[in-house]
C-alpha atoms as a PDB file:
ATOM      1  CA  UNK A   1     -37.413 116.824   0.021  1.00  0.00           C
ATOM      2  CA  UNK A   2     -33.921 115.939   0.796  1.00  0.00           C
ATOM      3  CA  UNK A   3     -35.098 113.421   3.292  1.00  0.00           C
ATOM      4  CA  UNK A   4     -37.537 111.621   1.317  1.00  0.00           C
ATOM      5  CA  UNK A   5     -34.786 111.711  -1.562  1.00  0.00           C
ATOM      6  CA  UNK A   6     -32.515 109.980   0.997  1.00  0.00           C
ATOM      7  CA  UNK A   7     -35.066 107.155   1.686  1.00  0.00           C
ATOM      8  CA  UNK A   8     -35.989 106.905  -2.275  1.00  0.00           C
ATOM      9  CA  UNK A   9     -32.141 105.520  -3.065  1.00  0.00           C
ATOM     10  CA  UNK A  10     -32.372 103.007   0.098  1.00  0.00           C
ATOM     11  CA  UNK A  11     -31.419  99.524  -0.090  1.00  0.00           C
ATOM     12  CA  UNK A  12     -30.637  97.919  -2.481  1.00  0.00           C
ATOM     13  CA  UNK A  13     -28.866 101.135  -3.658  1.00  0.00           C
ATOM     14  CA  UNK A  14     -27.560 102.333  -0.544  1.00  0.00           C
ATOM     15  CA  UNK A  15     -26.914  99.960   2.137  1.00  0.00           C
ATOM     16  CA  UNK A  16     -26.552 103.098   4.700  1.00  0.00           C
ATOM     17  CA  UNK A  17     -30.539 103.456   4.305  1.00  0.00           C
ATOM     18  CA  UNK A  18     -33.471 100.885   5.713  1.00  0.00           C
ATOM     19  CA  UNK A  19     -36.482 100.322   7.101  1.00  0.00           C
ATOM     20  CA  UNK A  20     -35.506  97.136   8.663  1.00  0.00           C
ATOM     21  CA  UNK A  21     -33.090  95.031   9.648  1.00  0.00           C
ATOM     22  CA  UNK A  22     -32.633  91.245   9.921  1.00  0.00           C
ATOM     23  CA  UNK A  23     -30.325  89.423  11.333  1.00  0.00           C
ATOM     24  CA  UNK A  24     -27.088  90.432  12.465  1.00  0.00           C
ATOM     25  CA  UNK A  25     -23.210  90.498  10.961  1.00  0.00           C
ATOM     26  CA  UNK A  26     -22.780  90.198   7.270  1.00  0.00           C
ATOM     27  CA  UNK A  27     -25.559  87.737   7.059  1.00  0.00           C
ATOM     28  CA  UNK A  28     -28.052  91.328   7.882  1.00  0.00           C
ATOM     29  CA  UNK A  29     -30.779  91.487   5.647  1.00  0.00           C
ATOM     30  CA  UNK A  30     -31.797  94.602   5.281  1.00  0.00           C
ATOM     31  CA  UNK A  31     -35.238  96.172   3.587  1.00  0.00           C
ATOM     32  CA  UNK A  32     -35.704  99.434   1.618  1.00  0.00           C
ATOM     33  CA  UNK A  33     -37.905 101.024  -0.895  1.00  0.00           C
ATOM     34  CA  UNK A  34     -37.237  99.219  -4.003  1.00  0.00           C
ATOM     35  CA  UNK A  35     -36.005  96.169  -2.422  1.00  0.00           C
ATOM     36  CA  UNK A  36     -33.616  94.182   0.224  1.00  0.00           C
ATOM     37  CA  UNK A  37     -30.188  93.354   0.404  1.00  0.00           C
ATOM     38  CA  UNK A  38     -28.902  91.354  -2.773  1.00  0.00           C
ATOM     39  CA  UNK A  39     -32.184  91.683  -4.354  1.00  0.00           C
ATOM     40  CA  UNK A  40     -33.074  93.706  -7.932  1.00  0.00           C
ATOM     41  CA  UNK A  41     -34.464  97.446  -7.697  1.00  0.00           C
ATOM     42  CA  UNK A  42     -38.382  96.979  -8.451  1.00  0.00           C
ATOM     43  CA  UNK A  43     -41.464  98.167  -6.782  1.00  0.00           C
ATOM     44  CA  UNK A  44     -42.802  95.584  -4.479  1.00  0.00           C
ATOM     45  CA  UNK A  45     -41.154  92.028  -3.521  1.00  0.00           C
ATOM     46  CA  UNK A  46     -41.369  89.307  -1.134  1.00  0.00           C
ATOM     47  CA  UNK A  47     -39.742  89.057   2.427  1.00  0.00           C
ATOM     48  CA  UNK A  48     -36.454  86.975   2.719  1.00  0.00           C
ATOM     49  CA  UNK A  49     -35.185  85.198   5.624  1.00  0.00           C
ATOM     50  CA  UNK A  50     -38.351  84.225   7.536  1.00  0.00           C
ATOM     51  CA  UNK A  51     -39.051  80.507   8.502  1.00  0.00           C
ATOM     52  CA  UNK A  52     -42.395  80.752   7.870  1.00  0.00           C
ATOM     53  CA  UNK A  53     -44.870  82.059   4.611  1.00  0.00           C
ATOM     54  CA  UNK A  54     -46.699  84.097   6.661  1.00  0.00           C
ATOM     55  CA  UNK A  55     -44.552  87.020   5.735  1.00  0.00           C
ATOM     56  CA  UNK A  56     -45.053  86.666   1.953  1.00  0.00           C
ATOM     57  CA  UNK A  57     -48.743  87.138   1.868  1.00  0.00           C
ATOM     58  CA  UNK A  58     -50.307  88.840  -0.984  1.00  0.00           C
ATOM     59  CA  UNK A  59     -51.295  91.854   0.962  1.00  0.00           C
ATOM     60  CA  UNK A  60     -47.672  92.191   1.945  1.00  0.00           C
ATOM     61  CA  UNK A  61     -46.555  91.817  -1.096  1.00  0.00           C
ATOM     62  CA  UNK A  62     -48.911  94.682  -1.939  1.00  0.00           C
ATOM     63  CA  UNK A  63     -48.069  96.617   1.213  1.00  0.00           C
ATOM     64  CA  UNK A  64     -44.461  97.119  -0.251  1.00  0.00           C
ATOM     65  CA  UNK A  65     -45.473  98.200  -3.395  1.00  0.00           C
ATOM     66  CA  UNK A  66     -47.312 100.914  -1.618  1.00  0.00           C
ATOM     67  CA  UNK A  67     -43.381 102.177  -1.034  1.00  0.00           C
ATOM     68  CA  UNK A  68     -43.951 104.145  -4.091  1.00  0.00           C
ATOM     69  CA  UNK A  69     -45.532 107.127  -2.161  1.00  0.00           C
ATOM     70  CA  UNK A  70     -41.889 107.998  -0.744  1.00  0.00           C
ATOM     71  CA  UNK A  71     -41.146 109.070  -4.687  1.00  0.00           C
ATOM     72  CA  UNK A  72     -44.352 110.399  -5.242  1.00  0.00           C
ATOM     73  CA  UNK A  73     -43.849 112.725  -1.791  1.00  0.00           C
ATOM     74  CA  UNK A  74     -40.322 113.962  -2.767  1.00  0.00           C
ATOM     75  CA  UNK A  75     -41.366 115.187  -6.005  1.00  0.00           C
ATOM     76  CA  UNK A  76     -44.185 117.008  -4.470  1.00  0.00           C
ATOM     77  CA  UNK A  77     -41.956 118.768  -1.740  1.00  0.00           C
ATOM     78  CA  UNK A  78     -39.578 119.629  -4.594  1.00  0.00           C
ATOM     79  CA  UNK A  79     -42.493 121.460  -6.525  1.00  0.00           C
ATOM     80  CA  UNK A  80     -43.648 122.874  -3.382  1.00  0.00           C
ATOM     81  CA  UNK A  81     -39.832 124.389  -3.189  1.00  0.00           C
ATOM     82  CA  UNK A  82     -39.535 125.407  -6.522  1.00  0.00           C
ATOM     83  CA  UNK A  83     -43.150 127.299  -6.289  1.00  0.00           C
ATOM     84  CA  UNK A  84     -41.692 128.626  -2.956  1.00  0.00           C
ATOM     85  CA  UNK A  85     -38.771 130.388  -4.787  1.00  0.00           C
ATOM     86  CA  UNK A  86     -40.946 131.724  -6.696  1.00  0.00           C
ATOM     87  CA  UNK A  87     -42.955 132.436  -4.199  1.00  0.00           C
ATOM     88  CA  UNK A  88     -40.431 134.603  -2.440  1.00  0.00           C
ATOM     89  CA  UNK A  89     -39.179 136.371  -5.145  1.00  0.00           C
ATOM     90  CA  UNK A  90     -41.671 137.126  -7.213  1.00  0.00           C
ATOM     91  CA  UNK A  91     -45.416 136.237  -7.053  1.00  0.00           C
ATOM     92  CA  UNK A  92     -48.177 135.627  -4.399  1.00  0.00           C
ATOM     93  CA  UNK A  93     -49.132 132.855  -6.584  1.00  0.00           C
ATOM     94  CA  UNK A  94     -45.879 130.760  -5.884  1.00  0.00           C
ATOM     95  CA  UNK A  95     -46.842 131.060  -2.617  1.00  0.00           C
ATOM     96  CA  UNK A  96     -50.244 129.750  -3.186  1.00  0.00           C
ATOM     97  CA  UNK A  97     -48.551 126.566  -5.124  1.00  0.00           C
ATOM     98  CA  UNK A  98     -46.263 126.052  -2.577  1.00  0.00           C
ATOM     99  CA  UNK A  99     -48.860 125.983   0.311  1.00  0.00           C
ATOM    100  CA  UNK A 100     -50.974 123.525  -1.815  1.00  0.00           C
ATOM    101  CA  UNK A 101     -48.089 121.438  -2.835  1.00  0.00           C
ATOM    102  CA  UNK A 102     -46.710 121.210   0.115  1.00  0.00           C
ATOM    103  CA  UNK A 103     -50.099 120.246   1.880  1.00  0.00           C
ATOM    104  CA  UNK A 104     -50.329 117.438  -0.580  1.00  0.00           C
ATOM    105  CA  UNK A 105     -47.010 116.298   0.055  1.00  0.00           C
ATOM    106  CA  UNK A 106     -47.314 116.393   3.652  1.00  0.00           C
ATOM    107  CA  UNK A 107     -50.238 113.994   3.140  1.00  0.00           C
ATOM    108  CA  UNK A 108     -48.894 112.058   1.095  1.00  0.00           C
ATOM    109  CA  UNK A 109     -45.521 111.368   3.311  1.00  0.00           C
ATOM    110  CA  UNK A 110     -48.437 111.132   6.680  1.00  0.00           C
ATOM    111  CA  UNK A 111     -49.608 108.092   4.760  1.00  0.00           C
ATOM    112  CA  UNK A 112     -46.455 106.680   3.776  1.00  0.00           C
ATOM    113  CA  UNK A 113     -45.227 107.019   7.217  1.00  0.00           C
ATOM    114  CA  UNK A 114     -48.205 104.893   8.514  1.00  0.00           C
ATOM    115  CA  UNK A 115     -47.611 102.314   6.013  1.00  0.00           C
ATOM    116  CA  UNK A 116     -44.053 101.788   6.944  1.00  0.00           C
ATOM    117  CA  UNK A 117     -44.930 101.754  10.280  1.00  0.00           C
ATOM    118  CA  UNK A 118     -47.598  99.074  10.044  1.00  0.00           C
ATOM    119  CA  UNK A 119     -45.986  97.284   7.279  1.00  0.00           C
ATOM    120  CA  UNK A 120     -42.151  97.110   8.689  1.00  0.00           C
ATOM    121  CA  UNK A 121     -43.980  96.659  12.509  1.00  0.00           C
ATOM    122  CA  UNK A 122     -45.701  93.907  11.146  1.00  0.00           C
ATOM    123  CA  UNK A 123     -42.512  91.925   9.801  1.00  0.00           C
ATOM    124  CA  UNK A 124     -40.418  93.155  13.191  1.00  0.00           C
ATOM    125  CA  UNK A 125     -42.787  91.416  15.493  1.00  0.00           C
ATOM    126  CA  UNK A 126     -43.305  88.267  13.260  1.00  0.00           C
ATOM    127  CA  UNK A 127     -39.647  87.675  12.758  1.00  0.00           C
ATOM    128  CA  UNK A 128     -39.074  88.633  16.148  1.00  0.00           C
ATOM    129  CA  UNK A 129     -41.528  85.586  17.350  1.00  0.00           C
ATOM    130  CA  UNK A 130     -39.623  83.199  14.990  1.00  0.00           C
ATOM    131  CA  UNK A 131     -36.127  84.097  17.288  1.00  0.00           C
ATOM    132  CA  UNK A 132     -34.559  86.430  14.752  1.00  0.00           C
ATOM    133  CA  UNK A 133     -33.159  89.581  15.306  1.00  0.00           C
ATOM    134  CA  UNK A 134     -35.309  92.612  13.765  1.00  0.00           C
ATOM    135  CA  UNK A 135     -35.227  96.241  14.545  1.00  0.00           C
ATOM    136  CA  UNK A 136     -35.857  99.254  12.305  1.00  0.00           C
ATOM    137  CA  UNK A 137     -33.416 101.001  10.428  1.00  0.00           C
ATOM    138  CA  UNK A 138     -32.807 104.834  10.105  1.00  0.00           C
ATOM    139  CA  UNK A 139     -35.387 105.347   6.997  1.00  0.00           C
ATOM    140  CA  UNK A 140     -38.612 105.494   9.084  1.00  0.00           C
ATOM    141  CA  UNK A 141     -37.229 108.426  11.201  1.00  0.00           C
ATOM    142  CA  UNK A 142     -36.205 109.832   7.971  1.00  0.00           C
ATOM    143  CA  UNK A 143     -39.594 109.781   6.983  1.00  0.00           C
ATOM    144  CA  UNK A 144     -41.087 111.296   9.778  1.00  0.00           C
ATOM    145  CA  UNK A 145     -38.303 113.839  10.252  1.00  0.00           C
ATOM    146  CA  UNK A 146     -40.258 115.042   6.307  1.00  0.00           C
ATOM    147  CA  UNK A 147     -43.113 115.266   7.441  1.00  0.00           C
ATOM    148  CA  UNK A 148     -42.332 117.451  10.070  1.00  0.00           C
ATOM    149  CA  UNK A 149     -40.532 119.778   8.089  1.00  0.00           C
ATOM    150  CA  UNK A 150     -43.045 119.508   5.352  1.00  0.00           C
ATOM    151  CA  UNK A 151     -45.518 120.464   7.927  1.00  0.00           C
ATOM    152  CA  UNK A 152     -43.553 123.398   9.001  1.00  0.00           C
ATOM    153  CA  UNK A 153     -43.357 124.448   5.178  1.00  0.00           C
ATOM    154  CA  UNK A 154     -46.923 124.119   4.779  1.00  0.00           C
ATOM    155  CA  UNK A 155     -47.928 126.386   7.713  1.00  0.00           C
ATOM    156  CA  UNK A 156     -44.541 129.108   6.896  1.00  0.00           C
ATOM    157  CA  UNK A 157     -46.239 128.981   3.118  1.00  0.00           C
ATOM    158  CA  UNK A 158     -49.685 129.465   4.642  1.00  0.00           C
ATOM    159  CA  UNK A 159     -49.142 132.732   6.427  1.00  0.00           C
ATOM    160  CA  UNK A 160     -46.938 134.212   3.859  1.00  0.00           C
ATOM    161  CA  UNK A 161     -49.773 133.738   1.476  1.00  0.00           C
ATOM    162  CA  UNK A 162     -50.807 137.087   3.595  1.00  0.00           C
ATOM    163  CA  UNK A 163     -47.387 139.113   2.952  1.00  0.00           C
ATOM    164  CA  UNK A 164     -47.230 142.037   1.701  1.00  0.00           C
ATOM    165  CA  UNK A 165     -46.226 141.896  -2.255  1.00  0.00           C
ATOM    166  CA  UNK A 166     -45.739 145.308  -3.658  1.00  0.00           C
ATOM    167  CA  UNK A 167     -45.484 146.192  -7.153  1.00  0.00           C
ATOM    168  CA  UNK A 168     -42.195 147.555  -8.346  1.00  0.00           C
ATOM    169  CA  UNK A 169     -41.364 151.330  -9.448  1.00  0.00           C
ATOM    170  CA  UNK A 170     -39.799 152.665 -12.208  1.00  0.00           C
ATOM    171  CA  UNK A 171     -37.539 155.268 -10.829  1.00  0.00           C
ATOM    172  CA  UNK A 172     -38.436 157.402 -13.682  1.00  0.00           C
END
C-alpha cells in the first residue's frame, strides 16, 4: 500500500517519483501518474518533447489515463490491511476480507504493472529512435515491488483463513 501510495503522488507532485525520463540536466522531462514535469495534475495527457506525433496518439492518450489503477490498487491494499487487523485480532472474517481484497488488489496492480510497462516501453523506444535520451524511472519497480508484497499478503491471508480462532472465557 505504501508503495503504490508512493507512485500515486509522482510527478508532477513529487519530482523524486517517475516512470520515465527524458532528456537529461534540468531540461529532464519526466512522466508520472497524473502528469509530467511542469504540467497540471489530471488523469491522462499528451507526451511532451518528442519530434514526432506519433507519441500523442489517441490510444496513448488513453493508455495514460489507464494510470488510474495505481489509486484504485492502493486503496484496495489499504482495505485489505485494515480487514487484516481485524483479521488478527478479532474475527476469521477479517481474514476472509483481507484475502479477497488483497487478491483484487494484487490484480489490479498485475495489470497496472503491464500497462506501464507497455505504455512507458512504448515511449522509451520511440524517443529513443528519435536520438533522445529515455530510460525508466524508479516508479515501475515501485510497482512491481507491490505486487510482490501484495502477493505475499494474499497467500499469508490465505492460510491464516485456516487458524485457529478460539472463543474467549469468562474467568468466572
Amino acid at each position: 500500500m505504501v508503495l503504490l501510495i508512493f507512485v500515486c503522488v509522482s510527478v508532477p507532485t513529487w519530482n523524486a517519483i517517475s516512470f520515465l525520463n527524458v532528456g537529461v540536466g534540468a531540461n529532464q522531462i519526466r512522466y508520472g501518474v497524473f502528469g509530467f514535469t511542469g504540467s497540471g495534475i489530471g488523469i491522462g495527457y499528451d507526451f511532451q518533447g518528442g519530434g514526432s506525433t506519433d507519441l500523442n496518439t489517441t490510444v496513448m492518450h488513453n493508455l495514460t489515463k489507464t494510470l488510474i489503477l495505481h489509486p484504485i490498487a492502493a486503496g484496495l491494499a489499504g482495505l485489505a490491511f485494515l480487514f487484516g487487523l481485524c483479521g488478527a485480532s478479532y474475527h476469521r472474517v477479517g481474514t476472509i476480507l483481507m484475502t479477497l481484497l488483497s487478491g483484487v488488489a494484487a490484480l489490479a496492480t498485475l495489470l497496472a504493472f503491464v500497462i506501464d510497462m507497455v505504455l512507458f516501453g512504448i515511449t522509451r523506444n520511440r524517443l529513443r529512435g528519435q536520438g533522445m535520451p529515455a530510460q525508466y524511472g524508479n516508479a515501475n519497480w515501485m510497482v512491481l515491488g507491490a505486487l510482490v508484497a501484495l502477493l505475499l499478503g494474499f497467500c499469508a491471508s490465505a492460510c491464516g483463513v485456516f487458524g485457529r480462532y478460539s472463543r474467549r472465557k469468562d474467568a468466572y
